[in-house]
Protein backbone atom coordinates (compact mmCIF):
# COMPACT_ATOMS: atom_id res chain seq x y z
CA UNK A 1 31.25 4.37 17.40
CA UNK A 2 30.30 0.58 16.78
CA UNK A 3 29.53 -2.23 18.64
CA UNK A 4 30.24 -5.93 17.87
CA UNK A 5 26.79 -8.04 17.77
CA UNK A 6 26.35 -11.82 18.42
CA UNK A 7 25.65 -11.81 14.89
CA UNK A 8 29.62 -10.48 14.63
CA UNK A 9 28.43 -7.61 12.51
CA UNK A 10 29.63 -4.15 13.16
CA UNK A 11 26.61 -1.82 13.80
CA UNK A 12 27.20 2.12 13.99
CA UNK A 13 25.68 3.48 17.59
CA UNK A 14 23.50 6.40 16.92
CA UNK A 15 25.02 9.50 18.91
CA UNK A 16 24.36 12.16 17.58
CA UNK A 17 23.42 15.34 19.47
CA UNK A 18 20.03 16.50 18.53
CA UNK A 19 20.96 20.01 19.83
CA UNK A 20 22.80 22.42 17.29
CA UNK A 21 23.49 24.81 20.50
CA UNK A 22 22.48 23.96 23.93
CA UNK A 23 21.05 26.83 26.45
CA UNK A 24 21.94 26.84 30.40
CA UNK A 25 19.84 24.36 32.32
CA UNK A 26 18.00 27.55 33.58
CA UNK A 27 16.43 28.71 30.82
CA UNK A 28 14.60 25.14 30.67
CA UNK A 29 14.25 24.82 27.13
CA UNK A 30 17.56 22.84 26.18
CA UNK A 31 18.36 24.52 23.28
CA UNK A 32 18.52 25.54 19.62
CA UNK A 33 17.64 21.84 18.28
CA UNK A 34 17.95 20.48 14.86
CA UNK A 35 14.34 19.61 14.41
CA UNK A 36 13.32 23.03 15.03
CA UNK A 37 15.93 23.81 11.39
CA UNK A 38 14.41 21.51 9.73
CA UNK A 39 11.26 23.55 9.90
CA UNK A 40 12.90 26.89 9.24
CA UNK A 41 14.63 24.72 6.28
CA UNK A 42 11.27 23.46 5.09
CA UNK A 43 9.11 26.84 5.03
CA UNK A 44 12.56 28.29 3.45
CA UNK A 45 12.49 26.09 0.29
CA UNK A 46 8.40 26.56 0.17
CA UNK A 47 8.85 29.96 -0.11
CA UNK A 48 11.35 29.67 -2.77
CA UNK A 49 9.58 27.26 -4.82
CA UNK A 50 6.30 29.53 -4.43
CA UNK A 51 8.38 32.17 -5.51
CA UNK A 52 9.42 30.44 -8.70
CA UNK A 53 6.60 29.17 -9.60
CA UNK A 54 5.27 32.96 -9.98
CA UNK A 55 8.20 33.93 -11.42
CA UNK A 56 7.43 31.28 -14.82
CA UNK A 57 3.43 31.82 -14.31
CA UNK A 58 2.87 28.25 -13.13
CA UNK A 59 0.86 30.34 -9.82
CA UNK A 60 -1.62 33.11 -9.22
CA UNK A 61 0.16 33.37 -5.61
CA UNK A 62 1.45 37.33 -6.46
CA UNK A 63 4.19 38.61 -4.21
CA UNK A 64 1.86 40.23 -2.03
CA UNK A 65 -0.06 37.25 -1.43
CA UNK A 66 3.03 35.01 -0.88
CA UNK A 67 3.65 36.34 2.80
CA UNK A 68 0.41 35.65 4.11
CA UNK A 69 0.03 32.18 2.39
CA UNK A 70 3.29 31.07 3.98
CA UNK A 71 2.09 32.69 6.98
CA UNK A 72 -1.22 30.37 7.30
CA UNK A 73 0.77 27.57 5.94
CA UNK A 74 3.30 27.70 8.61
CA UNK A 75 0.57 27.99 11.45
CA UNK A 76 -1.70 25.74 10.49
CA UNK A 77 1.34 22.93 10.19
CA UNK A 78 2.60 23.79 13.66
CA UNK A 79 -0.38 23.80 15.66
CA UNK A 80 -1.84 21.17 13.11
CA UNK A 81 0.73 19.16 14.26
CA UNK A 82 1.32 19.63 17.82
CA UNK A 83 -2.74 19.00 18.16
CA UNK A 84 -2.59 15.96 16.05
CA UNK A 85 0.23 14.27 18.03
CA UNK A 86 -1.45 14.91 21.38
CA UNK A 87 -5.22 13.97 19.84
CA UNK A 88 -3.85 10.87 17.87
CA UNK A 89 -0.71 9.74 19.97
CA UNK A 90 -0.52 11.54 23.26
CA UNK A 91 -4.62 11.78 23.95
CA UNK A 92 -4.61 10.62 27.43
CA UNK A 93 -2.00 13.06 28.29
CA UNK A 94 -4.18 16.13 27.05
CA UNK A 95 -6.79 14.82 28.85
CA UNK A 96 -4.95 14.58 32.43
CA UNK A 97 -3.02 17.55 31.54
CA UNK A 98 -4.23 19.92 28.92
CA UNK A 99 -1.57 22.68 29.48
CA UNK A 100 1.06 19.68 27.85
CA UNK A 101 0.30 20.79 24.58
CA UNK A 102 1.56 24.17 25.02
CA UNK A 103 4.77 22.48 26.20
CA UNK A 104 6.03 22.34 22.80
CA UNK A 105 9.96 22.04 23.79
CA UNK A 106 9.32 18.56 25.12
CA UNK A 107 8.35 17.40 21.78
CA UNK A 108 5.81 15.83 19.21
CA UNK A 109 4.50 16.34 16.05
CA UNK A 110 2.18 14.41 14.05
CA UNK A 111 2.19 14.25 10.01
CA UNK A 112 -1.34 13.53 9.91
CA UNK A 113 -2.31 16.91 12.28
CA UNK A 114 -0.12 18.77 10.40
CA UNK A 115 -2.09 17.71 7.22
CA UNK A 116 -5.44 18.64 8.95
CA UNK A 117 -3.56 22.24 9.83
CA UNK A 118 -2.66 22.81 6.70
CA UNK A 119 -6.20 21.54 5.18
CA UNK A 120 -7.99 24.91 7.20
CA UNK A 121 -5.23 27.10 6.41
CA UNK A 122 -6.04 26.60 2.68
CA UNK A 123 -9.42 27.02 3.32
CA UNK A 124 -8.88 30.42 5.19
CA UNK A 125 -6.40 31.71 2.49
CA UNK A 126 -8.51 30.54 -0.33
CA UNK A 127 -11.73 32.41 0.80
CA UNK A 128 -9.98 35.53 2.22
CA UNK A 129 -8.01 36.31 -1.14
CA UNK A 130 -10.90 34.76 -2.94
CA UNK A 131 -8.76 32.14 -4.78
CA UNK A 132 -10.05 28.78 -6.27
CA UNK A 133 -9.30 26.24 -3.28
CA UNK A 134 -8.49 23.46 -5.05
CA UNK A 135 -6.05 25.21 -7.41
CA UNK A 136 -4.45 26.91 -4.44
CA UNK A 137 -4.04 23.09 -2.48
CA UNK A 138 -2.49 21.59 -5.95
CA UNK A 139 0.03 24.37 -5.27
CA UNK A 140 0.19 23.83 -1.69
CA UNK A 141 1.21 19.62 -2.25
CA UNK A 142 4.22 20.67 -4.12
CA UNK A 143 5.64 22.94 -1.70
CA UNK A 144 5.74 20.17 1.14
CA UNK A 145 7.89 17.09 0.57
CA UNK A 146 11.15 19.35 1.22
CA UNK A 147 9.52 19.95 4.95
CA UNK A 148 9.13 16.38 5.04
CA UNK A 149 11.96 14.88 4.00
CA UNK A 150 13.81 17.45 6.37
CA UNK A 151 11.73 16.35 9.20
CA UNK A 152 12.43 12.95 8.85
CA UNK A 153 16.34 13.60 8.81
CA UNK A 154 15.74 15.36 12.11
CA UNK A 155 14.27 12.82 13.56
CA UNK A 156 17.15 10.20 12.41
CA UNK A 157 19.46 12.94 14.21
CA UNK A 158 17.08 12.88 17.61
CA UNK A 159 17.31 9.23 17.63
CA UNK A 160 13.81 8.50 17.85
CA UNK A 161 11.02 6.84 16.03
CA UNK A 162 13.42 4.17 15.23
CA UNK A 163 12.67 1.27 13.28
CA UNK A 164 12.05 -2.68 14.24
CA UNK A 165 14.91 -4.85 15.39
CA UNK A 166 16.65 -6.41 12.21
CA UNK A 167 20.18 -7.67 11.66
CA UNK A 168 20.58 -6.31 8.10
CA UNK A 169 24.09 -5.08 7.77
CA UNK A 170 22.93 -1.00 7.79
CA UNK A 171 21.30 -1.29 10.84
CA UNK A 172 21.72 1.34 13.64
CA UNK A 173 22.17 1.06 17.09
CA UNK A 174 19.80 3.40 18.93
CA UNK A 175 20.46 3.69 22.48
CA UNK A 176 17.87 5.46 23.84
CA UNK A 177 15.50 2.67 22.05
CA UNK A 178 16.29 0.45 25.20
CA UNK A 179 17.47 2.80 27.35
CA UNK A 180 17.92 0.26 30.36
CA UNK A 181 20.64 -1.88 28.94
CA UNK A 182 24.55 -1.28 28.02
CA UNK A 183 24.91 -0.39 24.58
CA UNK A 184 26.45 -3.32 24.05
CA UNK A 185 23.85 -5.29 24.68
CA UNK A 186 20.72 -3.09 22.60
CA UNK A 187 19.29 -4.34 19.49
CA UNK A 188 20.22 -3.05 16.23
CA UNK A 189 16.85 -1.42 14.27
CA UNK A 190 16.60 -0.26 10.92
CA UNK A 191 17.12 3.70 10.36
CA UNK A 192 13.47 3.66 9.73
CA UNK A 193 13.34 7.81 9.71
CA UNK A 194 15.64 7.56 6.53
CA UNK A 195 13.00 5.00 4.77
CA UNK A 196 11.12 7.75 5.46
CA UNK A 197 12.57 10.59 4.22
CA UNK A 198 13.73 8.71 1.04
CA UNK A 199 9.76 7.75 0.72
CA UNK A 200 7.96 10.64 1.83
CA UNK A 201 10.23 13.18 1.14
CA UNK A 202 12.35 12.67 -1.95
CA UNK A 203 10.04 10.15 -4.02
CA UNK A 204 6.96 12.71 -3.58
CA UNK A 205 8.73 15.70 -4.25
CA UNK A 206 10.06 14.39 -7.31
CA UNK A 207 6.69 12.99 -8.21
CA UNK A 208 4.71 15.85 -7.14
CA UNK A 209 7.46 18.57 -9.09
CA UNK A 210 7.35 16.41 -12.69
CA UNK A 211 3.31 16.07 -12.46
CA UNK A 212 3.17 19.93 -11.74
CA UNK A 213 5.64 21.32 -14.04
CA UNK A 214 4.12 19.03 -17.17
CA UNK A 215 0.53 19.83 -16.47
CA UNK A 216 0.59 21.97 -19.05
CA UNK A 217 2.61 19.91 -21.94
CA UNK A 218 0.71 19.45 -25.20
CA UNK A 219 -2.07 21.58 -24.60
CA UNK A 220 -3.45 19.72 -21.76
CA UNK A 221 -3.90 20.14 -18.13
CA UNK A 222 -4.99 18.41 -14.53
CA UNK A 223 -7.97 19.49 -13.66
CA UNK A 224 -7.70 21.55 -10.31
CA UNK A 225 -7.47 19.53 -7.41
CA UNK A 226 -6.30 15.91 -9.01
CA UNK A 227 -2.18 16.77 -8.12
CA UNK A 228 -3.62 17.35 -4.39
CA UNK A 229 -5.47 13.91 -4.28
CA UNK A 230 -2.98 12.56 -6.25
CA UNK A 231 -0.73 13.70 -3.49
CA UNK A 232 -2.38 12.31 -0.54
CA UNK A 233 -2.88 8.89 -2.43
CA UNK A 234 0.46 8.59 -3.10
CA UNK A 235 1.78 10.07 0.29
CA UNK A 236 -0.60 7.66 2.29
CA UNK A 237 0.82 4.56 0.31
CA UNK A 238 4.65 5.50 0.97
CA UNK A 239 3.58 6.12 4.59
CA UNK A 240 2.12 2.45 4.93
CA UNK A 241 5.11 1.12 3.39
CA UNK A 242 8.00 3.08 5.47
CA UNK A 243 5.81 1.97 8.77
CA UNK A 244 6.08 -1.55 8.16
CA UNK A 245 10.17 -0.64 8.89
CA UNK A 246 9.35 1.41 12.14
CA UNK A 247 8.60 -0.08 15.70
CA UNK A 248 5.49 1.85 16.96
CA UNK A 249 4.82 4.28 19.16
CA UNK A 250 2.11 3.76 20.49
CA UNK A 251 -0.98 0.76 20.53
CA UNK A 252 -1.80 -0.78 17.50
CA UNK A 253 -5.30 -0.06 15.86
CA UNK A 254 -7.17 -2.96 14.49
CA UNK A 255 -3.34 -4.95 14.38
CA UNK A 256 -2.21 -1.44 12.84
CA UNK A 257 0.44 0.95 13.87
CA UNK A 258 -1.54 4.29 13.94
CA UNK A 259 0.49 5.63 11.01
CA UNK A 260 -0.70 3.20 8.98
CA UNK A 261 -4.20 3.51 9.86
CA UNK A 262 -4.75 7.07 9.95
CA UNK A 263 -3.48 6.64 6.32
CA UNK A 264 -6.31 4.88 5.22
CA UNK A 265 -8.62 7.90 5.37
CA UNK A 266 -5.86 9.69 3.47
CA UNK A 267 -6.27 7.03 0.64
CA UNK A 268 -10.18 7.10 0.60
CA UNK A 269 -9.52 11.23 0.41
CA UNK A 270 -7.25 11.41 -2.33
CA UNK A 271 -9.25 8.81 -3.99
CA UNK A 272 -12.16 10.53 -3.85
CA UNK A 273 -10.44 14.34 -4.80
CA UNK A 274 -9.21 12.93 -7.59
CA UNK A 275 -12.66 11.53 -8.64
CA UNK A 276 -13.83 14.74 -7.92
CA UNK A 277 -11.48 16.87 -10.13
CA UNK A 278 -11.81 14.99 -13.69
CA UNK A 279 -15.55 15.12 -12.86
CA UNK A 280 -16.34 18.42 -12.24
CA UNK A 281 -13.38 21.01 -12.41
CA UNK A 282 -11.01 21.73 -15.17
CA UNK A 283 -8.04 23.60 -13.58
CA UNK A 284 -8.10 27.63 -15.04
């Protein structure tokens, strides 16, 4: 479906139904949803890779172990990232109504919480199967730009967190993005959630897969815990990049979309990890 501009440039109208099967109206919770694959589709090719990397002795992560790190990995992301959104994005809503965040079917997830999630799920797993943490984190960053990068599609298929008006000629019409006016007459944005992917999912998975599988090339290796800063660096940069593309959702911070500044303290982190690991710990 397109729409002629004033510009007289043919712009594709987002329609796409964000719901793979929809339940009766009864049953209240809409239905099986393509966001909620791209999870499943994440924690799938996590496993795999986990799998693998056991499999050529690039992990310590044994098949026994494997189930409950993907089990602490998975909670700690969910929860992670339901908190986050409501703490970071939604805080006055928790606040006037804390049983919202249990409401998970109405929707929002935040990176950054997910992050957070993840950080104390590592922690947990690290101490309980009395594993080095940093070695078992370095593992950890390479398992999640596929999660990413599907999330982000997902979102381009909800139609939401679209980008900033712009008349460049790939720009999509998303209705619900002015929800009060005829299609017709709705500004085209760019596809900002495909920025993303592109940036935070493919770029850093193929980054974080060539810096883990040559780690140990010519008798050398990163010491444990540089890939994970190295990660969260490079993650935090992308992520300021792709938001200058995306219209925020919610009030700026010091002229900043919260995206970007949350990302800031990812940069000082990663900075610092990685300043940390070729000072004080060569990876085993």
């Amino acid at each position: 479906m397109v729409v002629d501009s004033a510009s007289q440039v043919d712009y594709w109208v987002h329609d796409l139904d964000p719901f793979i099967i929809r339940f009766p109206e009864s049953w209240r919770l809409g239905g099986l949803r393509w966001y909620g694959l791209s999870y499943v589709a994440g924690f799938a090719v996590a496993y795999w890779l986990l799998s693998a990397f056991y499999k050529m002795k690039r992990s310590a992560i044994n098949p026994e172990q494997q189930s409950t790190f993907m089990t602490v990995i998975i909670i700690g992301a969910l929860v992670g990232g339901r908190f986050g959104y409501k703490l970071f994005y939604d805080f006055g809503t928790l606040i006037q109504d804390p049983l919202s965040l249990f409401r998970v079917w109405e929707g929002g997830m935040a990176s950054h919480g997910g992050f957070i999630g993840v950080l104390l799920a590592l922690l947990w797993f690290a101490k309980n199967e009395r594993m080095n943490f940093w070695t078992v984190g370095d593992i950890a960053v390479v398992l999640a730009p596929p999660g990413i990068f599907f999330g982000r599609i997902a979102n381009f298929i909800n139609g939401e967190l679209w980008g900033k008006v712009t008349d460049v000629s790939w720009a999509v019409i998303f209705p619900l993005s002015s929800p009060h006016l005829p299609v017709h007459m709705v500004a085209p944005r760019h596809p900002s959630q495909l920025y993303a992917a592109f940036l935070e999912g493919l770029v850093l998975f193929a980054y974080t897969q060539i810096r883990f599988w040559r780690s140990h090339r010519g008798g050398t290796s990163l010491p444990c815990g540089q890939l994970g800063g190295e990660f969260l660096l490079l993650y935090a940069v992308v992520r300021i990049l792709g938001e200058q593309f995306r219209e925020p959702d919610a009030s700026l911070i010091l002229g900043m979309s919260r995206g970007a500044f949350y990302s800031i303290f990812m940069i000082v982190a990663g900075i610092a990890l990685i300043v940390r690991a070729k000072r004080q710990c060569l990876q085993s």
